[in-house]
C-alpha atoms as a PDB file:
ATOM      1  CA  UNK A   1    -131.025 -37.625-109.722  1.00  0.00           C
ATOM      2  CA  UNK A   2    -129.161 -39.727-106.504  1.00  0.00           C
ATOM      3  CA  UNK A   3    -130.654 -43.276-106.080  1.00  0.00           C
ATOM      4  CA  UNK A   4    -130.635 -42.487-102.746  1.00  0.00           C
ATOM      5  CA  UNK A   5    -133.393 -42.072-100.525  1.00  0.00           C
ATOM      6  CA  UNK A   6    -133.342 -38.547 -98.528  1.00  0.00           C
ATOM      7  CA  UNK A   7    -134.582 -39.226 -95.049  1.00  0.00           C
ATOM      8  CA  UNK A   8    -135.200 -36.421 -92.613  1.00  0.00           C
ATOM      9  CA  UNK A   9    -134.706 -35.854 -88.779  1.00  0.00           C
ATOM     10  CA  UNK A  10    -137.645 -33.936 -86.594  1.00  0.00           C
ATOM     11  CA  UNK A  11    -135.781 -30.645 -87.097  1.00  0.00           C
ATOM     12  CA  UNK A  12    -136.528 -30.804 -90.869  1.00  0.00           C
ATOM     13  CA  UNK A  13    -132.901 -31.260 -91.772  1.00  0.00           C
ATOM     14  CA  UNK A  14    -131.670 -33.930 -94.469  1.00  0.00           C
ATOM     15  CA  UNK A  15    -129.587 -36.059 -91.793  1.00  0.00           C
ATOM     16  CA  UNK A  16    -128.968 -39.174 -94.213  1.00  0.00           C
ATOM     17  CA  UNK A  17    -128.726 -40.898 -97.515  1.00  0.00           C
ATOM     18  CA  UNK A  18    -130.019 -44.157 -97.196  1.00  0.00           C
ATOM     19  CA  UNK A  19    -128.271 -47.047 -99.248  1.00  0.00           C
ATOM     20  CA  UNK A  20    -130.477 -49.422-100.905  1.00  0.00           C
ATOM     21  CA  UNK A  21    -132.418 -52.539 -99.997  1.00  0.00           C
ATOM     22  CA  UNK A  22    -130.039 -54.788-100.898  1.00  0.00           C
ATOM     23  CA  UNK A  23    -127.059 -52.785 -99.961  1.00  0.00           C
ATOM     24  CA  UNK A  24    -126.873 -53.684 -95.823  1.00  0.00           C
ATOM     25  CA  UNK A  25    -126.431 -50.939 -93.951  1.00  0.00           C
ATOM     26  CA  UNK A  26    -123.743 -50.861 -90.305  1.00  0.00           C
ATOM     27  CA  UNK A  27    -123.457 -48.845 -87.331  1.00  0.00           C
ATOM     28  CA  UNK A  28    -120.065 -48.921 -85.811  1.00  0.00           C
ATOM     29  CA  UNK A  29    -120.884 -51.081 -83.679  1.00  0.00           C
ATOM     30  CA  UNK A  30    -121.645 -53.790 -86.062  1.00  0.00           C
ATOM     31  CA  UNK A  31    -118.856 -52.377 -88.192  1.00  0.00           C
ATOM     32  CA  UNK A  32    -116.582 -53.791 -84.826  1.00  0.00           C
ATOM     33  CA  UNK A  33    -118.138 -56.724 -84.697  1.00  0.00           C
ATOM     34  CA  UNK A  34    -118.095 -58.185 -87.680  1.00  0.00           C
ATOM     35  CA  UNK A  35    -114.676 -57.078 -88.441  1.00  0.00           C
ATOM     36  CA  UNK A  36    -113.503 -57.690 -84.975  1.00  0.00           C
ATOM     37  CA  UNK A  37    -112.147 -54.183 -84.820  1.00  0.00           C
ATOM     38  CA  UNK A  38    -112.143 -52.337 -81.305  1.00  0.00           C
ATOM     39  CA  UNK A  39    -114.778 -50.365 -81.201  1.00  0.00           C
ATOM     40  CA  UNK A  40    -113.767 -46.722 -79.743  1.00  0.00           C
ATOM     41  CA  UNK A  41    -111.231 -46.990 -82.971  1.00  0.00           C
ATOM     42  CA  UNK A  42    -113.884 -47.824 -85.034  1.00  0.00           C
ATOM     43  CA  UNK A  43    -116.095 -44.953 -83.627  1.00  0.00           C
ATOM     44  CA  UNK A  44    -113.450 -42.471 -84.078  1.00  0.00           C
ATOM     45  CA  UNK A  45    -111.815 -43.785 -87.346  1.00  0.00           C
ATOM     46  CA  UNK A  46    -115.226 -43.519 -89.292  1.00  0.00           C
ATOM     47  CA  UNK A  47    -116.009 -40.216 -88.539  1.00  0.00           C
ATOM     48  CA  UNK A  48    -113.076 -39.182 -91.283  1.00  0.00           C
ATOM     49  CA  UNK A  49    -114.281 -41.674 -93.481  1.00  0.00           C
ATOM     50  CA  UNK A  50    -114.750 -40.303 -97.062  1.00  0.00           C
ATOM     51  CA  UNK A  51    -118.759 -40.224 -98.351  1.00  0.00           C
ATOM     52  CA  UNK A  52    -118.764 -42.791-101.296  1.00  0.00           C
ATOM     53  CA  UNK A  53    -120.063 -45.419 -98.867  1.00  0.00           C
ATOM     54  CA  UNK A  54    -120.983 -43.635 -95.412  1.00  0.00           C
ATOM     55  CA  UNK A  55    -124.238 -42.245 -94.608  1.00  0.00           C
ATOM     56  CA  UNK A  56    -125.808 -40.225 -92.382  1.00  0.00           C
ATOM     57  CA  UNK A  57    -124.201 -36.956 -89.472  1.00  0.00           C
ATOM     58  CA  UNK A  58    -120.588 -36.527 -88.997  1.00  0.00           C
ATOM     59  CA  UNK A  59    -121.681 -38.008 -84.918  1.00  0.00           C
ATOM     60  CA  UNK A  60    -123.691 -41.036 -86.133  1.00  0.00           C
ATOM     61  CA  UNK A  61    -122.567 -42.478 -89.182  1.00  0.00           C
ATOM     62  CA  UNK A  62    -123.293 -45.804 -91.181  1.00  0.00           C
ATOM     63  CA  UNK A  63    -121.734 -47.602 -93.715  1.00  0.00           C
ATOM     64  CA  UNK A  64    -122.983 -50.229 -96.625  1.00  0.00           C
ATOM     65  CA  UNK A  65    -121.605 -53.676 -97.001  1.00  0.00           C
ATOM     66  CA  UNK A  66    -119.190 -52.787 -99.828  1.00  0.00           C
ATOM     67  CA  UNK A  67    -118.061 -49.577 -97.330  1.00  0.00           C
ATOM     68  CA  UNK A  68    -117.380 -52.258 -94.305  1.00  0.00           C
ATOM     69  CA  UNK A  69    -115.179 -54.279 -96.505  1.00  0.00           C
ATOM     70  CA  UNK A  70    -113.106 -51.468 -97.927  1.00  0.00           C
ATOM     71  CA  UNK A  71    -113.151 -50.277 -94.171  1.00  0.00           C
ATOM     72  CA  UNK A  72    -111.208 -52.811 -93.537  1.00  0.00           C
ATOM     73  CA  UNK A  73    -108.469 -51.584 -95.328  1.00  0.00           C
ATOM     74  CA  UNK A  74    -108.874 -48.018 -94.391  1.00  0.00           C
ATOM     75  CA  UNK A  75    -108.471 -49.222 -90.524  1.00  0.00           C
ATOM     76  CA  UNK A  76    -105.033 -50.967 -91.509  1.00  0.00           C
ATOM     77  CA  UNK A  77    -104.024 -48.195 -93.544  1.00  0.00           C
ATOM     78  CA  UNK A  78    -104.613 -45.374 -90.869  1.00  0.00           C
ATOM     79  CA  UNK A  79    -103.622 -47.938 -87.813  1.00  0.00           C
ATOM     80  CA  UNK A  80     -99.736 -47.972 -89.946  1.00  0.00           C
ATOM     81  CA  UNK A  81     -99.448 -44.309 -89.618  1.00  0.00           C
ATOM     82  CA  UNK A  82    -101.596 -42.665 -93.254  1.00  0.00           C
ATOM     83  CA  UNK A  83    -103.375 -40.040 -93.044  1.00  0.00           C
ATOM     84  CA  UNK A  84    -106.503 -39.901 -93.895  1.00  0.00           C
ATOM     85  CA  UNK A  85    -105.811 -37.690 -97.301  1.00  0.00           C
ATOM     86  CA  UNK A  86    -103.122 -39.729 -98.423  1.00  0.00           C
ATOM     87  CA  UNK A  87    -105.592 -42.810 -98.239  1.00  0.00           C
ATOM     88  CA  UNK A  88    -108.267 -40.815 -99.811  1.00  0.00           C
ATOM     89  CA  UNK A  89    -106.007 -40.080-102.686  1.00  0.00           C
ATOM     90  CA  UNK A  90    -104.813 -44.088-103.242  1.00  0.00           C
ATOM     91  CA  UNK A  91    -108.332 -44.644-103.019  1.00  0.00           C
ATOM     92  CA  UNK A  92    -109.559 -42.087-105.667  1.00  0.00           C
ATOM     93  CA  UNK A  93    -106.579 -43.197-108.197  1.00  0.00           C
ATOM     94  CA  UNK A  94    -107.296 -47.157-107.887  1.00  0.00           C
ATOM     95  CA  UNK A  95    -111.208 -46.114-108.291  1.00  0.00           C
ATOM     96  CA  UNK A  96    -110.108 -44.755-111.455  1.00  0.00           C
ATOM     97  CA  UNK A  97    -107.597 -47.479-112.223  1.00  0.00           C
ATOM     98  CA  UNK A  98    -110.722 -50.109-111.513  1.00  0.00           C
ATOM     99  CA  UNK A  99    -113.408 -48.544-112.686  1.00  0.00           C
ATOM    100  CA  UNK A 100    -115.398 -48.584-109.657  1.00  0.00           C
ATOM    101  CA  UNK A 101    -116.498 -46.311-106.617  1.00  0.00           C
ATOM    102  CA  UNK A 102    -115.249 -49.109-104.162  1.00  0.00           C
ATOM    103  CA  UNK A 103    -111.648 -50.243-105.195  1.00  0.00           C
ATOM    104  CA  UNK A 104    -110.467 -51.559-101.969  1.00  0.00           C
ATOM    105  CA  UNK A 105    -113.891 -53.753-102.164  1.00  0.00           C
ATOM    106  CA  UNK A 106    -112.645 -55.150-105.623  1.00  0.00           C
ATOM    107  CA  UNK A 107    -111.292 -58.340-106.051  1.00  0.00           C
ATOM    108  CA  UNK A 108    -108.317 -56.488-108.386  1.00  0.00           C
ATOM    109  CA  UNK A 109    -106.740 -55.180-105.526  1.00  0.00           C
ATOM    110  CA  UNK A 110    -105.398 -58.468-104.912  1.00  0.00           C
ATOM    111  CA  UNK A 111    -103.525 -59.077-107.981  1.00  0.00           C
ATOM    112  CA  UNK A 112    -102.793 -55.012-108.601  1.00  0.00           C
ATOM    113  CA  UNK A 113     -98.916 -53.932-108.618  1.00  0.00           C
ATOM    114  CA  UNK A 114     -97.586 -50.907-108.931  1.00  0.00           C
ATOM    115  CA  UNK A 115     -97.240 -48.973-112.377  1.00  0.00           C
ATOM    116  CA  UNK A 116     -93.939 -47.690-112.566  1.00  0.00           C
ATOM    117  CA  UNK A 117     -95.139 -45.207-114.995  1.00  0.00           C
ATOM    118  CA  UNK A 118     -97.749 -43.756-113.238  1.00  0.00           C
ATOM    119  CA  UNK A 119     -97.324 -40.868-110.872  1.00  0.00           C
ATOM    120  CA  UNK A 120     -98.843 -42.094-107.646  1.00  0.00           C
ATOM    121  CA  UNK A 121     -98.434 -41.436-103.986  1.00  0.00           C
ATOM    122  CA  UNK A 122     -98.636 -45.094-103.165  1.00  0.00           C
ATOM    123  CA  UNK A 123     -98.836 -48.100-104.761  1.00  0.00           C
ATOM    124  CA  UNK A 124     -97.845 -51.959-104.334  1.00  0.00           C
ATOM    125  CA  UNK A 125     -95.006 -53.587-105.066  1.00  0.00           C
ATOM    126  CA  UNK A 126     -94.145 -57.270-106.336  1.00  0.00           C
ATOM    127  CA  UNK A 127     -93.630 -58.359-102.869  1.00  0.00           C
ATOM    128  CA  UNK A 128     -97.145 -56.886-102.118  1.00  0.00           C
ATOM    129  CA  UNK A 129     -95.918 -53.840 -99.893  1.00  0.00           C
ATOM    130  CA  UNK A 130     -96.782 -50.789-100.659  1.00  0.00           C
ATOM    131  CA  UNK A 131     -94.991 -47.907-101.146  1.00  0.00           C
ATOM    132  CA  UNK A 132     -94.931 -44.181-100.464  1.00  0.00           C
ATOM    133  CA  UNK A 133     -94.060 -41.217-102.830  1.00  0.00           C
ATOM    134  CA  UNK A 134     -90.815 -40.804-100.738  1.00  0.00           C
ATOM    135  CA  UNK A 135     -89.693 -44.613-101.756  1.00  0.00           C
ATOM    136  CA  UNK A 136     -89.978 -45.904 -98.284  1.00  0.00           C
ATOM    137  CA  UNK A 137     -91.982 -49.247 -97.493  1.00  0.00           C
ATOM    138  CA  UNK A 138     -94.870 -50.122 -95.974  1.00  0.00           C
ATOM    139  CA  UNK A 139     -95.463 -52.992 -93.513  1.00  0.00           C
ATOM    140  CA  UNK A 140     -96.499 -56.264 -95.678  1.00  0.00           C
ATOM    141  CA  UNK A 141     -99.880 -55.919 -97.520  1.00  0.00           C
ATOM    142  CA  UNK A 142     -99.954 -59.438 -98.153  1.00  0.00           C
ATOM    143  CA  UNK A 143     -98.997 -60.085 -94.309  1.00  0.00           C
ATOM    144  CA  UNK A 144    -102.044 -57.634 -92.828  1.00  0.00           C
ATOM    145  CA  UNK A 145    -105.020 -57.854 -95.667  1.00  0.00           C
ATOM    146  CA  UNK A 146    -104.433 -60.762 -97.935  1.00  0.00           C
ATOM    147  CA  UNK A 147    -105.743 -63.828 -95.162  1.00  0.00           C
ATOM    148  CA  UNK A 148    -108.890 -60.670 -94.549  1.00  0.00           C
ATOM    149  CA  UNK A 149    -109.257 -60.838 -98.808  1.00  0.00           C
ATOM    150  CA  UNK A 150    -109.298 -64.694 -98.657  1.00  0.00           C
ATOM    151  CA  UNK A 151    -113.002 -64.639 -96.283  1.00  0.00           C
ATOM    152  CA  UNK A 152    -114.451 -62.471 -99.537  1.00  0.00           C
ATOM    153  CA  UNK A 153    -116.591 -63.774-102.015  1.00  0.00           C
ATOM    154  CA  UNK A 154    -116.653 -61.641-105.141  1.00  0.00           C
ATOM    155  CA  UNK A 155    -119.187 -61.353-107.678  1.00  0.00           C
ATOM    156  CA  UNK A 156    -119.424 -61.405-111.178  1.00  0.00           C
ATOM    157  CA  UNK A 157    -118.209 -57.411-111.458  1.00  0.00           C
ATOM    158  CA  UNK A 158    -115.684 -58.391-109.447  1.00  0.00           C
ATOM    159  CA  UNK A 159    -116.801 -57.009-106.574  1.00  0.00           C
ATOM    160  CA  UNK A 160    -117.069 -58.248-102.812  1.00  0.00           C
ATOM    161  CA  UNK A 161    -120.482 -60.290-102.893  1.00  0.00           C
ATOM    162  CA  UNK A 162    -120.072 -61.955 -99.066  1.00  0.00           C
ATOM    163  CA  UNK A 163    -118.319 -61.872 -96.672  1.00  0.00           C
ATOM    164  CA  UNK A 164    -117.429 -65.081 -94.003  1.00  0.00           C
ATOM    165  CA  UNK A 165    -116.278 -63.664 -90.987  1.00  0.00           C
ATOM    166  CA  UNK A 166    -114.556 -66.650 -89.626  1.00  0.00           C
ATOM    167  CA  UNK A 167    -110.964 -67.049 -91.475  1.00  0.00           C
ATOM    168  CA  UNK A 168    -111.341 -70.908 -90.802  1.00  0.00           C
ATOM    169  CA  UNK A 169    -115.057 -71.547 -91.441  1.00  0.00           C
ATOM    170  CA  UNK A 170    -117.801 -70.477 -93.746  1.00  0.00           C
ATOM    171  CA  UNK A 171    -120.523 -71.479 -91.157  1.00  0.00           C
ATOM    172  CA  UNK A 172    -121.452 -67.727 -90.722  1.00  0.00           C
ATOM    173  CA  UNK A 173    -122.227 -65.138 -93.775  1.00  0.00           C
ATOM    174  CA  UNK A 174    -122.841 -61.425 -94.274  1.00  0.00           C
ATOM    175  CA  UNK A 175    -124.940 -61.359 -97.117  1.00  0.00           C
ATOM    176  CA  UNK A 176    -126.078 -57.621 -97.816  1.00  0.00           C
ATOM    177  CA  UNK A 177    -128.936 -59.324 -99.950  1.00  0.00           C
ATOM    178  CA  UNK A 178    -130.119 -61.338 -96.702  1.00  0.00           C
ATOM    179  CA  UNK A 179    -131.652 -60.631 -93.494  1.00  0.00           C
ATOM    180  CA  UNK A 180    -130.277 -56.538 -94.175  1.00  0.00           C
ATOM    181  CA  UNK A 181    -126.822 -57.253 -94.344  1.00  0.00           C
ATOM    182  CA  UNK A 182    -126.720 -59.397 -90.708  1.00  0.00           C
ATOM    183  CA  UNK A 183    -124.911 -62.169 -90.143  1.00  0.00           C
ATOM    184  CA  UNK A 184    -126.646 -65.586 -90.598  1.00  0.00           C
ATOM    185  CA  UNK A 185    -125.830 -69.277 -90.743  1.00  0.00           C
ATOM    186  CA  UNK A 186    -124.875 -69.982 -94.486  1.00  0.00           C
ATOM    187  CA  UNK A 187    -127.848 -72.269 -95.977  1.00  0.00           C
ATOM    188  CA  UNK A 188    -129.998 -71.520 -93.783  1.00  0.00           C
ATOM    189  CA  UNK A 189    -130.665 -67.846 -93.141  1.00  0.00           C
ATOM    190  CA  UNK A 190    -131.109 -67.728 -89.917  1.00  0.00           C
ATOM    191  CA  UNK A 191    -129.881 -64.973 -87.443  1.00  0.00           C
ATOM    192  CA  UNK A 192    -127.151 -65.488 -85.355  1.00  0.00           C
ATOM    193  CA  UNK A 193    -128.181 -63.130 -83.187  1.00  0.00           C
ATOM    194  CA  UNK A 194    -131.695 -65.220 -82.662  1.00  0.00           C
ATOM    195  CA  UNK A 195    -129.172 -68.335 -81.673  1.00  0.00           C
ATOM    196  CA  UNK A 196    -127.181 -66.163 -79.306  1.00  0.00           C
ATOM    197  CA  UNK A 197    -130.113 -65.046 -77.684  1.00  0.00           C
ATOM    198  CA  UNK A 198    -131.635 -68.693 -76.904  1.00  0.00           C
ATOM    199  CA  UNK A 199    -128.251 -69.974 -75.649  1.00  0.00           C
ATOM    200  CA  UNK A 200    -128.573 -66.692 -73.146  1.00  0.00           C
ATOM    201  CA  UNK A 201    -131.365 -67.728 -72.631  1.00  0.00           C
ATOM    202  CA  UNK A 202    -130.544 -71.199 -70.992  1.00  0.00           C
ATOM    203  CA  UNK A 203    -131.640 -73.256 -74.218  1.00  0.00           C
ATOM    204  CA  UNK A 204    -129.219 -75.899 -74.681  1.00  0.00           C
ATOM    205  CA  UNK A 205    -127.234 -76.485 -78.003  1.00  0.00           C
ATOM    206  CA  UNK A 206    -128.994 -79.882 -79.322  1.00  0.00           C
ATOM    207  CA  UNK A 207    -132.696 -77.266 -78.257  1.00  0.00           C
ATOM    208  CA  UNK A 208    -131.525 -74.711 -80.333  1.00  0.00           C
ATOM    209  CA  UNK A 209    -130.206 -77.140 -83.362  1.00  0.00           C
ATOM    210  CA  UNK A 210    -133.881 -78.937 -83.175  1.00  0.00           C
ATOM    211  CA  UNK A 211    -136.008 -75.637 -83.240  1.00  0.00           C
ATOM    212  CA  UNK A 212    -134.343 -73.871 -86.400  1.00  0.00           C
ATOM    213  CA  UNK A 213    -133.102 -77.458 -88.531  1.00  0.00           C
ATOM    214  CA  UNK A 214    -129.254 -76.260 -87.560  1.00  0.00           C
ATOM    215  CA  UNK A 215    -126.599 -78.910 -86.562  1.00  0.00           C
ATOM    216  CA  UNK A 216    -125.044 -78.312 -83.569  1.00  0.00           C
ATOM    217  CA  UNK A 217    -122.152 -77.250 -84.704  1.00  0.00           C
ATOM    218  CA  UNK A 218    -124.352 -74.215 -86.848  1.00  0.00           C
ATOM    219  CA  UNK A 219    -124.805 -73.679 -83.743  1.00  0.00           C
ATOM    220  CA  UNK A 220    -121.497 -73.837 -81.840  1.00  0.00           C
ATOM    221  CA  UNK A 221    -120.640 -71.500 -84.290  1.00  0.00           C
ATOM    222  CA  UNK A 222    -123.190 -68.793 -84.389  1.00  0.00           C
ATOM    223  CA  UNK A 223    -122.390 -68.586 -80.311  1.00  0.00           C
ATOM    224  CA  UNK A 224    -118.794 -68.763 -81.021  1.00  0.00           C
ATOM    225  CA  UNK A 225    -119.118 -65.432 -83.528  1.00  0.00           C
ATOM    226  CA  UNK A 226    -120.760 -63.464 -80.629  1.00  0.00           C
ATOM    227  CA  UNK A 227    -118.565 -64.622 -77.875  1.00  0.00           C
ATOM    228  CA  UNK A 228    -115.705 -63.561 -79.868  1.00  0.00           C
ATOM    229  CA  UNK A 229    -117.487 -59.951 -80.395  1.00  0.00           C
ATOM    230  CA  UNK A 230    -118.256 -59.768 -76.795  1.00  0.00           C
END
């Protein structure tokens, strides 16, 4: 029996599998947010997004935390010019090759290179491009996802664990086991959304700092991550 939790719309009809407590769960919009995507791609790109980490009707889908990260990917992938079949199938032979359901959310796919012996329709190279059946090259892996691999924190399987949306700070978290998955000032756990909404507010900085034990630069930064989502 699926872990999942059926849920069920007014009609009657099974509209979504829920993921887990624990799992974080993102619209599109958040999906664009936190991944500083634009959003009508977003919107459009997840509707062909394949079912190991998406949830809900073809028109309003959500993803889990390990499905935004390998999202990601998928978005560079399909922005480059793949389809989305020929994604599907990388992603179904590196699940196989890693032993895991979310291979472009695994911390192997950083140090992976491709098996000359091993019929594949793309794989990566030394030089970290990757490569079509037909022998021609990609644009730079390395270049595009490598710096997006470097805000990951993996776990223990090996998998992504957190994920710091900054590239130059680790002031703000997304932390599928905290606050549902929303992003919150590291060692604290509080909401940058609740910052963002004082400073809208009229609350000044040094206000906001004293009422949640944040420096002000916590909470320069929580402002900063929704100014640059704006």
């Amino acid at each position: 029996m699926s872990y999942f939790q059926i849920l069920v719309d007014m009609k009657r009809r099974i509209i979504i599998e829920s993921p887990k407590l624990g799992e974080g769960i993102y619209s599109p919009d958040e999906v664009a947010e936190i991944l500083h995507l634009p959003y009508h791609k977003v919107k459009a790109l997840i509707r062909g997004y394949w079912d190991t980490a998406t949830f809900g009707t073809r028109r309003n889908r959500v993803i889990n935390f390990l499905g935004l990260i390998e999202f990601y990917i998928y978005y560079y992938l399909r922005h480059h010019g793949w389809s989305a079949q020929k994604i599907k199938k990388l992603h179904t032979q590196l699940s196989s090759s890693f032993d895991t359901p979310y291979p472009f959310a695994s911390l192997k796919i950083k140090t992976h290179r491709r098996d000359q012996d091993q019929k594949v329709e793309a794989w990566i190279d030394h030089d970290g491009r990757l490569i079509q059946a037909d022998g021609k090259l990609q644009p730079s892996f390395r270049e595009f996802i490598e710096p997006f691999l470097e805000q990951i924190e993996y776990g223990e399987d090996l998998l992504a664990k957190r994920f710091y949306p900054f590239k130059e700070s680790k002031a703000i978290v997304i932390d599928p086991k905290k606050q549902f998955g929303q992003p919150i000032i590291d060692g604290n756990g509080v909401r940058t959304e609740v910052v963002w909404k004082f400073h809208l507010g009229g609350e000044s900085n040094k206000a906001i700092a004293s009422m949640y034990d944040l420096t002000e630069e916590q909470v320069e930064d929580a402002i900063k991550y929704h100014l640059q989502a704006a």
